[in-house]
C-alpha atoms as a PDB file:
ATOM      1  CA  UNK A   1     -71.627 -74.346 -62.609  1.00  0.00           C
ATOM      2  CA  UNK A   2     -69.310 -73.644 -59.427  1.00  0.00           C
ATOM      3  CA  UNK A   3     -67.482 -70.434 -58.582  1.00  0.00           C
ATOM      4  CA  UNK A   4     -64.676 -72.772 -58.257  1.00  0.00           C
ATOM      5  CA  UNK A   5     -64.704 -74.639 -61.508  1.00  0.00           C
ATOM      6  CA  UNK A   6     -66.119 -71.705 -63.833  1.00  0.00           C
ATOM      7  CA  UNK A   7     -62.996 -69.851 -62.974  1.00  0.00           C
ATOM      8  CA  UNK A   8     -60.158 -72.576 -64.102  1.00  0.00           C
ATOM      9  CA  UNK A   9     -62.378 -73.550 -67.292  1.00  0.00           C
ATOM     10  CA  UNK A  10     -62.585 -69.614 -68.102  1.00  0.00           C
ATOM     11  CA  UNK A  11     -58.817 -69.363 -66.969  1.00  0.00           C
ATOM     12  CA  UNK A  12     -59.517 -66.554 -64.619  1.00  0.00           C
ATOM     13  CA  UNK A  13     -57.551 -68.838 -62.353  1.00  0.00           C
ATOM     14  CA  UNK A  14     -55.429 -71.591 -63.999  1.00  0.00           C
ATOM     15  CA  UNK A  15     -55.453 -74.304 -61.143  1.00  0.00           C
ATOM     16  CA  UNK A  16     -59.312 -75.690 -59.469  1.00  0.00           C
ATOM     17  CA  UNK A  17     -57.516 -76.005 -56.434  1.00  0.00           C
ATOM     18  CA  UNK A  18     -55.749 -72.277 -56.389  1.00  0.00           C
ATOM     19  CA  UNK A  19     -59.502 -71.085 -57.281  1.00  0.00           C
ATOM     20  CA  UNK A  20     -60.903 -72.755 -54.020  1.00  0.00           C
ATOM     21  CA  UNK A  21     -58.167 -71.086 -51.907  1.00  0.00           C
ATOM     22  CA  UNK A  22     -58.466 -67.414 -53.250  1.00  0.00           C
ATOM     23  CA  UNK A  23     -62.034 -68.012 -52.600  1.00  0.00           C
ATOM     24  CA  UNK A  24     -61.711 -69.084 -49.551  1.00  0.00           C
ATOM     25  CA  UNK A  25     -59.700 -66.524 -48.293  1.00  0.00           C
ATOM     26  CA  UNK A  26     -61.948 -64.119 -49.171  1.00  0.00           C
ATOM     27  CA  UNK A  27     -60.643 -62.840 -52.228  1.00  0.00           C
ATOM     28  CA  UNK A  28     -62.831 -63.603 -54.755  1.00  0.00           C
ATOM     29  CA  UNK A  29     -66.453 -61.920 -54.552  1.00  0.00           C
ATOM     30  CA  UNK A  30     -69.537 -62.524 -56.709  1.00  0.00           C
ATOM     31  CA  UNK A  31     -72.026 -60.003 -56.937  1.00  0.00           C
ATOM     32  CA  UNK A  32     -70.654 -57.962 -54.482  1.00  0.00           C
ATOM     33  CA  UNK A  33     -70.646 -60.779 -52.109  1.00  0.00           C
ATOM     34  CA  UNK A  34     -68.396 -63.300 -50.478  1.00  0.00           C
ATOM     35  CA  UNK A  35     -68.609 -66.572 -52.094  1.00  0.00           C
ATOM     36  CA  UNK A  36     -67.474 -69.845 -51.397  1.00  0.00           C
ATOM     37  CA  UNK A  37     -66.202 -72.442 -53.831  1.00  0.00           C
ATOM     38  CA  UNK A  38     -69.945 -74.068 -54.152  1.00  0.00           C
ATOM     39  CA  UNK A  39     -71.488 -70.970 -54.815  1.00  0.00           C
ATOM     40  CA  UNK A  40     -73.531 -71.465 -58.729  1.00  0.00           C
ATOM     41  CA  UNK A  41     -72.561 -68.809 -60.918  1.00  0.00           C
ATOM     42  CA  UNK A  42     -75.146 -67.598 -63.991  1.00  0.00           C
ATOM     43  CA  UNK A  43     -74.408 -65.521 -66.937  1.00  0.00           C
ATOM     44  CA  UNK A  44     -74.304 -61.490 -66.012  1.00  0.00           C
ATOM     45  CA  UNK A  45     -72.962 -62.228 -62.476  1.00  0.00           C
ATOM     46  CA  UNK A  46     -69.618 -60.023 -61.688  1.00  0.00           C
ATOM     47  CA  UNK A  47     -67.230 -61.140 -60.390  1.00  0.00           C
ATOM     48  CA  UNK A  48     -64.637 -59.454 -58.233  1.00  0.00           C
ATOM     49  CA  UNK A  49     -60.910 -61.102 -57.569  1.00  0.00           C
ATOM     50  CA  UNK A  50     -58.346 -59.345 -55.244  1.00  0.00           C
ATOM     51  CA  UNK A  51     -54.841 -60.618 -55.665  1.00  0.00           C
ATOM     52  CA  UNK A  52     -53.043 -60.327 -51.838  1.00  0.00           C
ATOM     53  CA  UNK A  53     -51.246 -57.330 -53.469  1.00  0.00           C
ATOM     54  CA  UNK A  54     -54.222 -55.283 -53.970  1.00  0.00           C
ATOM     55  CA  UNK A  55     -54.537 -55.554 -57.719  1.00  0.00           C
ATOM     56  CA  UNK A  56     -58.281 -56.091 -58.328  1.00  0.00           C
ATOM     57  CA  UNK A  57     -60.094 -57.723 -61.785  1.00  0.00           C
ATOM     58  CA  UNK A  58     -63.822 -57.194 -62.754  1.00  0.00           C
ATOM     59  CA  UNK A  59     -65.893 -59.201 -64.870  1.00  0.00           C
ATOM     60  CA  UNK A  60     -68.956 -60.567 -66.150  1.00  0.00           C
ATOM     61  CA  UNK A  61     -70.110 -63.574 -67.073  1.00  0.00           C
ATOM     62  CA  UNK A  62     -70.975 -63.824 -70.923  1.00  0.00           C
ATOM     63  CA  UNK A  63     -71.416 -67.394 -71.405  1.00  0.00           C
ATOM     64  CA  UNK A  64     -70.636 -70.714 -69.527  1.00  0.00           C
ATOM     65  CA  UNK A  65     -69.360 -73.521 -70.618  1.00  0.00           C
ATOM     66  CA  UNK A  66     -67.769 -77.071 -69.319  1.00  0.00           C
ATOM     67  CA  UNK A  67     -65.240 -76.803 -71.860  1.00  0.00           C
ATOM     68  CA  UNK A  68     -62.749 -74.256 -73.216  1.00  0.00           C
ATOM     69  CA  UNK A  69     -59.702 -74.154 -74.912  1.00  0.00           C
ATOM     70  CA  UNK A  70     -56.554 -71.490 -74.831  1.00  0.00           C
ATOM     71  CA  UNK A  71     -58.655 -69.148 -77.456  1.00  0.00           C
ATOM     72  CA  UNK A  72     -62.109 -69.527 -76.579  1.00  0.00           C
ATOM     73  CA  UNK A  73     -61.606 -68.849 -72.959  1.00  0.00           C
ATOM     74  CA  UNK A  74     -61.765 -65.015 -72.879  1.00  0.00           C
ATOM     75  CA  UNK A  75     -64.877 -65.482 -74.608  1.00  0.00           C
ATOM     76  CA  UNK A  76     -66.617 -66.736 -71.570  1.00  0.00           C
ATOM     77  CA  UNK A  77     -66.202 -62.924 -69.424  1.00  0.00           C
ATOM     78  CA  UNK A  78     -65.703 -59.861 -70.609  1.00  0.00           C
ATOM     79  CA  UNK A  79     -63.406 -57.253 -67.996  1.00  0.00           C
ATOM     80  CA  UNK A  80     -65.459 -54.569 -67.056  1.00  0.00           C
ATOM     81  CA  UNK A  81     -63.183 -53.207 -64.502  1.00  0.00           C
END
């Protein structure tokens, strides 16, 4: 699945399109590296997203999904940081 896409289904981010920006401005990292929207994603990849104030998540990838509702969302990552 895309960087882009896993992180509105998972609600990480709640817009696609606000995903692709962050992630094109270089503030969304996977595996330690910068990513672009494209970029497939696997379960136990981290990923790392820096809000423009500084304020930086963590996590991994449990499961992936194409569909996710309100409750089963958080299910998909777990913060590790």
């Amino acid at each position: 699945m895309r960087l882009d896409k896993y992180l509105k289904i998972s609600r990480l981010i709640k817009r696609r399109e606000a995903a692709k920006e962050f992630i094109d401005k270089g503030y969304v990292r996977l595996n330690s590296k910068v990513a672009k929207p494209s970029t497939e994603v696997k379960v136990d990849d981290i990923i790392e997203i820096t809000s423009p104030l500084g304020k930086t998540i963590k996590a991994k990838i449990k499961e992936i999904r194409t569909i996710s509702t309100i409750d089963n969302a958080s299910l998909m990552y777990e913060i590790i940081g």
